[in-house]
C-alpha atoms as a PDB file:
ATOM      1  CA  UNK A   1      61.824  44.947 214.877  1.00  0.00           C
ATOM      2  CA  UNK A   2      62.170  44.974 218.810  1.00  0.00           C
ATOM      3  CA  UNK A   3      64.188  42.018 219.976  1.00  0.00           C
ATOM      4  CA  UNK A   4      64.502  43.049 223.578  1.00  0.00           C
ATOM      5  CA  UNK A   5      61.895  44.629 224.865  1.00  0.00           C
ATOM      6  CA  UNK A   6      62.924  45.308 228.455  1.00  0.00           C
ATOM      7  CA  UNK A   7      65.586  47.297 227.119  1.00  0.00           C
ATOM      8  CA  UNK A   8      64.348  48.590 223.322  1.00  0.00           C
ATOM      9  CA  UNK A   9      67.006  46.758 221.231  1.00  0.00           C
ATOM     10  CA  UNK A  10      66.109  46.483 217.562  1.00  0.00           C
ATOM     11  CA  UNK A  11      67.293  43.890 215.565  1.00  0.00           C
ATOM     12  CA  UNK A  12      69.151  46.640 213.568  1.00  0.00           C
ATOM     13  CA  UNK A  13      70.769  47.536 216.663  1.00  0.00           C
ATOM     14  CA  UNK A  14      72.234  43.855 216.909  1.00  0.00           C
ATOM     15  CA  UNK A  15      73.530  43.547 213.399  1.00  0.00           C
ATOM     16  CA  UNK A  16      75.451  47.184 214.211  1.00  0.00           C
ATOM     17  CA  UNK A  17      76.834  45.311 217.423  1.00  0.00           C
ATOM     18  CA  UNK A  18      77.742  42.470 215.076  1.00  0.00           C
ATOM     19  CA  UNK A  19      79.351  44.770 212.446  1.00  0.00           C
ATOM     20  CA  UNK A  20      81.388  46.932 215.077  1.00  0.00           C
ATOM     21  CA  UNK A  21      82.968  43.257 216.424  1.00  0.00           C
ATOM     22  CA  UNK A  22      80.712  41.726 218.567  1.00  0.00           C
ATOM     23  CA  UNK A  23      81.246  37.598 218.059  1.00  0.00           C
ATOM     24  CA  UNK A  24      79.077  36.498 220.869  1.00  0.00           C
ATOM     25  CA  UNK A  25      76.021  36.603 223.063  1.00  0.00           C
ATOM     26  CA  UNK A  26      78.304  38.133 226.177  1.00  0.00           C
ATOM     27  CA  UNK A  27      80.068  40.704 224.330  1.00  0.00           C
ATOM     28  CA  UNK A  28      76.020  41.721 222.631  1.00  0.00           C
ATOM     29  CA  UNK A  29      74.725  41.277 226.447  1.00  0.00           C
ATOM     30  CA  UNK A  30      77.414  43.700 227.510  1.00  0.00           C
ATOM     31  CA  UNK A  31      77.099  46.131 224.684  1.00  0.00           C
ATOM     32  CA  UNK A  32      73.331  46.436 224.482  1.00  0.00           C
ATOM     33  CA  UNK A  33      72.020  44.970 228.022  1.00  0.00           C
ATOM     34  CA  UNK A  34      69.903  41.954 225.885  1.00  0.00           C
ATOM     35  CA  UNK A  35      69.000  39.472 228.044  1.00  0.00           C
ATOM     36  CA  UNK A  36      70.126  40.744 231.385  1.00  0.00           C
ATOM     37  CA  UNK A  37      66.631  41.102 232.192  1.00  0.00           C
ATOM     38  CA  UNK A  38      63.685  39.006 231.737  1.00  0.00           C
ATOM     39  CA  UNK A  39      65.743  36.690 228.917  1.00  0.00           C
ATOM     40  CA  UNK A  40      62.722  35.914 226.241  1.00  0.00           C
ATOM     41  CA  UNK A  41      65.035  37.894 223.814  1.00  0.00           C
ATOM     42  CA  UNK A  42      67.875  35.416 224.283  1.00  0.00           C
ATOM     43  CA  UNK A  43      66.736  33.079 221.414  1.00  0.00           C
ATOM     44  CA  UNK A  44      65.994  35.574 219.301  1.00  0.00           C
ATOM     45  CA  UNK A  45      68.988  37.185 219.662  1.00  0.00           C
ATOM     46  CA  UNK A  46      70.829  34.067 219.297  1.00  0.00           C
ATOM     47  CA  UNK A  47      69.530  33.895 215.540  1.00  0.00           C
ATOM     48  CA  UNK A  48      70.722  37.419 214.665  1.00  0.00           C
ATOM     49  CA  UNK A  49      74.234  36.501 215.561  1.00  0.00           C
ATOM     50  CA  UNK A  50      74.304  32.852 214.014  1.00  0.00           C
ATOM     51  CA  UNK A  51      73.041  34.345 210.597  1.00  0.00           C
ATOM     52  CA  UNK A  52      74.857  37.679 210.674  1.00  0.00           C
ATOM     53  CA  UNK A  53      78.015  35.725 211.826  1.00  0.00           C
ATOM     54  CA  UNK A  54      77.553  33.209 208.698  1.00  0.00           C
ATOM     55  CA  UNK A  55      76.897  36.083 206.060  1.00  0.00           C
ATOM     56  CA  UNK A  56      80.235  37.206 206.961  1.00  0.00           C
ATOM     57  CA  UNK A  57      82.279  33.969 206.892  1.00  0.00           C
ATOM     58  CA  UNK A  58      80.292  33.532 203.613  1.00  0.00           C
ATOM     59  CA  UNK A  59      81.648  36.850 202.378  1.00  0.00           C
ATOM     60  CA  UNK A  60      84.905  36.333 202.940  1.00  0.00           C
ATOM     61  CA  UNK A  61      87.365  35.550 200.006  1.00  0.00           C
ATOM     62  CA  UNK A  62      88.542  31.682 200.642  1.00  0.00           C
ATOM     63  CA  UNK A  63      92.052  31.346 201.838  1.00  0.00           C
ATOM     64  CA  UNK A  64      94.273  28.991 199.518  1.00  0.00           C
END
């Protein structure tokens, strides 16, 4: 699915961001250009990182 239109980023194209390190809306912005435009993909975008980010944490062994 397209998140940003102005600049064609797909959601998948997010998640990859996400994977390869990205921990917040800049460091996505500055990778993939979303939301340096018009900005309706900002909220959007926003929920891609939140859930991808919590998958993660929720993947991760617990530390004792």
């Amino acid at each position: 699915m397209y998140v940003c239109i102005c600049h064609g980023v797909t959601d998948s194209q997010i998640e990859a961001a996400i994977d390869d390190g990205a921990t917040t809306m800049r460091m996505i912005s500055e990778e993939l250009n979303v939301g340096n435009q018009c900005g309706q993909c900002c909220s959007c975008a926003k929920k891609l990182l939140n859930t991808k980010l919590i998958k993660i944490a929720e993947a991760q062994p617990a530390v004792a």
